[in-house]
Protein backbone atom coordinates (compact mmCIF):
# COMPACT_ATOMS: atom_id res chain seq x y z
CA UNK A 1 -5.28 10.94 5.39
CA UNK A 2 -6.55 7.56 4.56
CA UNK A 3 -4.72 5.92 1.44
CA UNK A 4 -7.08 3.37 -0.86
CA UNK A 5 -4.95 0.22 -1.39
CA UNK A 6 -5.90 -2.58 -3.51
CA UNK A 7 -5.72 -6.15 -2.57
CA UNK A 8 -6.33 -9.05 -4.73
CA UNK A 9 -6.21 -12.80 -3.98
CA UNK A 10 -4.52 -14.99 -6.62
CA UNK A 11 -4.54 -18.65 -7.21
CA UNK A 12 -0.90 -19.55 -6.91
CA UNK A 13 -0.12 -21.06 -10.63
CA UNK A 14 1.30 -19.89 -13.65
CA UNK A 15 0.01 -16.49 -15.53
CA UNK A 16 -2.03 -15.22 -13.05
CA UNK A 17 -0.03 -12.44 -11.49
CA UNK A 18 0.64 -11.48 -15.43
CA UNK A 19 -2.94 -11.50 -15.94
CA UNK A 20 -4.34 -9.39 -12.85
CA UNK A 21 -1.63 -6.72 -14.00
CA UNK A 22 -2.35 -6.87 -17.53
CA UNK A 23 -6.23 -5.75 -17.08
CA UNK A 24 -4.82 -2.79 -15.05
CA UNK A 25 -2.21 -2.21 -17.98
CA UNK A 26 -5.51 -2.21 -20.10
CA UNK A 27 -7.23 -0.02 -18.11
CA UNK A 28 -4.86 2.22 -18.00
CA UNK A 29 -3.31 1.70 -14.72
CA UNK A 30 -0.71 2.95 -12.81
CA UNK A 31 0.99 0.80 -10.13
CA UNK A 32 2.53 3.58 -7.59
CA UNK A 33 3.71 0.23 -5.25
CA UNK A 34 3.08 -3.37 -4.54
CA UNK A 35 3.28 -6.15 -2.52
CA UNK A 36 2.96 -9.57 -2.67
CA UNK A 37 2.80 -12.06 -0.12
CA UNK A 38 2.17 -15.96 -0.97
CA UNK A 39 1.46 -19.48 0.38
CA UNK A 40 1.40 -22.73 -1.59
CA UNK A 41 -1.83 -22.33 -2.89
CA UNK A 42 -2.94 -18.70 -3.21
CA UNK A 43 -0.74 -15.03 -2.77
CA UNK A 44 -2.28 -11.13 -1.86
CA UNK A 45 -1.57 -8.61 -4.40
CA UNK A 46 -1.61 -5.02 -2.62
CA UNK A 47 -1.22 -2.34 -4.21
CA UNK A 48 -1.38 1.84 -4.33
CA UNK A 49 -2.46 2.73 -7.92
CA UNK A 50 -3.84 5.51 -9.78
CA UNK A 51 -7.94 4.77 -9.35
CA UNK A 52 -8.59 2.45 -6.81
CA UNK A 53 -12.41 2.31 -8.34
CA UNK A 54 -11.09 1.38 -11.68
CA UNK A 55 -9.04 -0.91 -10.15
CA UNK A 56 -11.04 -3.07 -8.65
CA UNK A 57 -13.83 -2.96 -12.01
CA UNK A 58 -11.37 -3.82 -14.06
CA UNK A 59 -10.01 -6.98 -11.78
CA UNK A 60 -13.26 -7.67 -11.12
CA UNK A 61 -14.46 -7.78 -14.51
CA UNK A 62 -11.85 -10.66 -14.93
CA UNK A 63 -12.96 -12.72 -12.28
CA UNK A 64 -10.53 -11.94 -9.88
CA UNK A 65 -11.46 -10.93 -5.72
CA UNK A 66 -10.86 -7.82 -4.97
CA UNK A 67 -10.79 -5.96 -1.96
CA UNK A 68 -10.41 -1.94 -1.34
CA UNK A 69 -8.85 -0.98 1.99
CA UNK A 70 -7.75 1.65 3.96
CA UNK A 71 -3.85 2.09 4.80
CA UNK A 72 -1.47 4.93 5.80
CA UNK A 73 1.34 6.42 3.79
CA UNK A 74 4.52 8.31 5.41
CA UNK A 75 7.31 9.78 3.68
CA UNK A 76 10.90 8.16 5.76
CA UNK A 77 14.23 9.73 5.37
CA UNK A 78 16.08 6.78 3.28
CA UNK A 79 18.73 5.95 6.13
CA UNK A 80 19.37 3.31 8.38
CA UNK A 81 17.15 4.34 11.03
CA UNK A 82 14.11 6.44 9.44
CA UNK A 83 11.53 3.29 10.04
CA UNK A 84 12.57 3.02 13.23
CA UNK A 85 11.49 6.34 14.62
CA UNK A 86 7.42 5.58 12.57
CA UNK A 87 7.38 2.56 14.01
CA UNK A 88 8.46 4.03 17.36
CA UNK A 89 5.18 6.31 17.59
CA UNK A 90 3.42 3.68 16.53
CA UNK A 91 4.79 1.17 19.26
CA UNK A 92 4.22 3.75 22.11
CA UNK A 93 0.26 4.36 21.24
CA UNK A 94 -0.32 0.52 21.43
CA UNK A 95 -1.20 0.56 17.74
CA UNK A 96 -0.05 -2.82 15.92
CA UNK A 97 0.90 -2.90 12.62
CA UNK A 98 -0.55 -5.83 10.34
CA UNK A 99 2.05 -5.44 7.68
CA UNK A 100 3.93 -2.31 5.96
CA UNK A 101 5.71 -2.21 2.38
CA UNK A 102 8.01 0.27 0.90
CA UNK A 103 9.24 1.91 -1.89
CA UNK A 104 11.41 4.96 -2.46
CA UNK A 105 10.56 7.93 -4.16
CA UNK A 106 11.80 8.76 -7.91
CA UNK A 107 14.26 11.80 -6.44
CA UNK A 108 15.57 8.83 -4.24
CA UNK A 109 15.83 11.06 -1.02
CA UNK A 110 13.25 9.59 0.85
CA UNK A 111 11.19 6.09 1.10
CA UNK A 112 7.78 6.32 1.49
CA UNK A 113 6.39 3.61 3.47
CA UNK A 114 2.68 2.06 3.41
CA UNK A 115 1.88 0.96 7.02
CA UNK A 116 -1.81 -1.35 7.62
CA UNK A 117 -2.60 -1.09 10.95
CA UNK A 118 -5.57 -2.64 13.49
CA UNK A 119 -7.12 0.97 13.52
CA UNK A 120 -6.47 2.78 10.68
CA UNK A 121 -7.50 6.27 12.32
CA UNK A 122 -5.57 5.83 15.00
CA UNK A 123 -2.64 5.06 13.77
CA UNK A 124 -3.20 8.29 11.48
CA UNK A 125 -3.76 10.36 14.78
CA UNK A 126 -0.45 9.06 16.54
CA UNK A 127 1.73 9.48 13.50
CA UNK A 128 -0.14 13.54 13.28
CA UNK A 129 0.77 14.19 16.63
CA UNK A 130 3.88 12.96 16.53
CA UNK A 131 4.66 15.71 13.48
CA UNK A 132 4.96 12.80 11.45
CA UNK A 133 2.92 13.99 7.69
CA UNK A 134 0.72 11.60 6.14
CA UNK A 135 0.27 11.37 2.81
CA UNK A 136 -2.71 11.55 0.72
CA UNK A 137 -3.42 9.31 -2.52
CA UNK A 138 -2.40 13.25 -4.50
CA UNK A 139 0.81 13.20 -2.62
CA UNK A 140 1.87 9.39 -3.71
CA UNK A 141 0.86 9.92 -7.54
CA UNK A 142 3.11 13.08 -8.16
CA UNK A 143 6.40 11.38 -6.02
């Protein structure tokens, strides 16, 4: 299943970050994970929250770009080892993997990683048929 992450570009200065996650706070909100990646003059906010849609209104209602993709989400026994085998199936399908981001469930038995690949779909297949479950956006709100 297909995972709706949010990604929004920031100017790199002061207050911004606080206020792209203030107008979700206002919106009611909830951040499930995040990422951020930066260069000297702007960053990429991703995240998995609680209503994409609302989401991105609410960002864009600020002024800020927003963009709604697709990624994949996989539970990973939290052990040295457990990425290894996802990224494995993905490896041996020829599927390449833009960027991934993790963060471990609230029991604290298992991560659960977000993986953005080249071909969404595919990468979906491969991890299926390697018996590999992929979440759904139900799945990552209840963890």
């Amino acid at each position: 299943m297909k995972l709706k992450q949010i990604s929004v570009f920031l100017e790199n200065r002061k207050g911004r970050l606080k206020n792209a996650i203030h107008a979700l706070s206002e919106a009611g909100i909830n951040i499930r994970a995040l990422s951020i990646a930066d260069t000297s003059e702007f960053g990429i906010l991703r995240m998995i929250v609680s209503d994409p849609e609302l989401a991105r209104r609410a960002l864009e209602e600020r002024n800020f770009v927003v963009r709604v993709n697709d990624v994949i989400a996989v539970e990973v026994p939290d052990e040295p080892g457990g990425l290894d085998g996802i990224l494995g199936v993905l490896t041996d399908h020829d599927i390449n993997v833009e960027y991934i981001y993790a963060f471990v469930e609230k029991k604290g038995e298992k991560a659960v990683v977000v993986i953005r690949t080249e071909d969404v779909d595919e990468g979906i297949r491969a991890l299926e048929d390697a018996g590999i479950p992929v979440l759904s956006s139900d799945d990552i709100l209840i963890l």
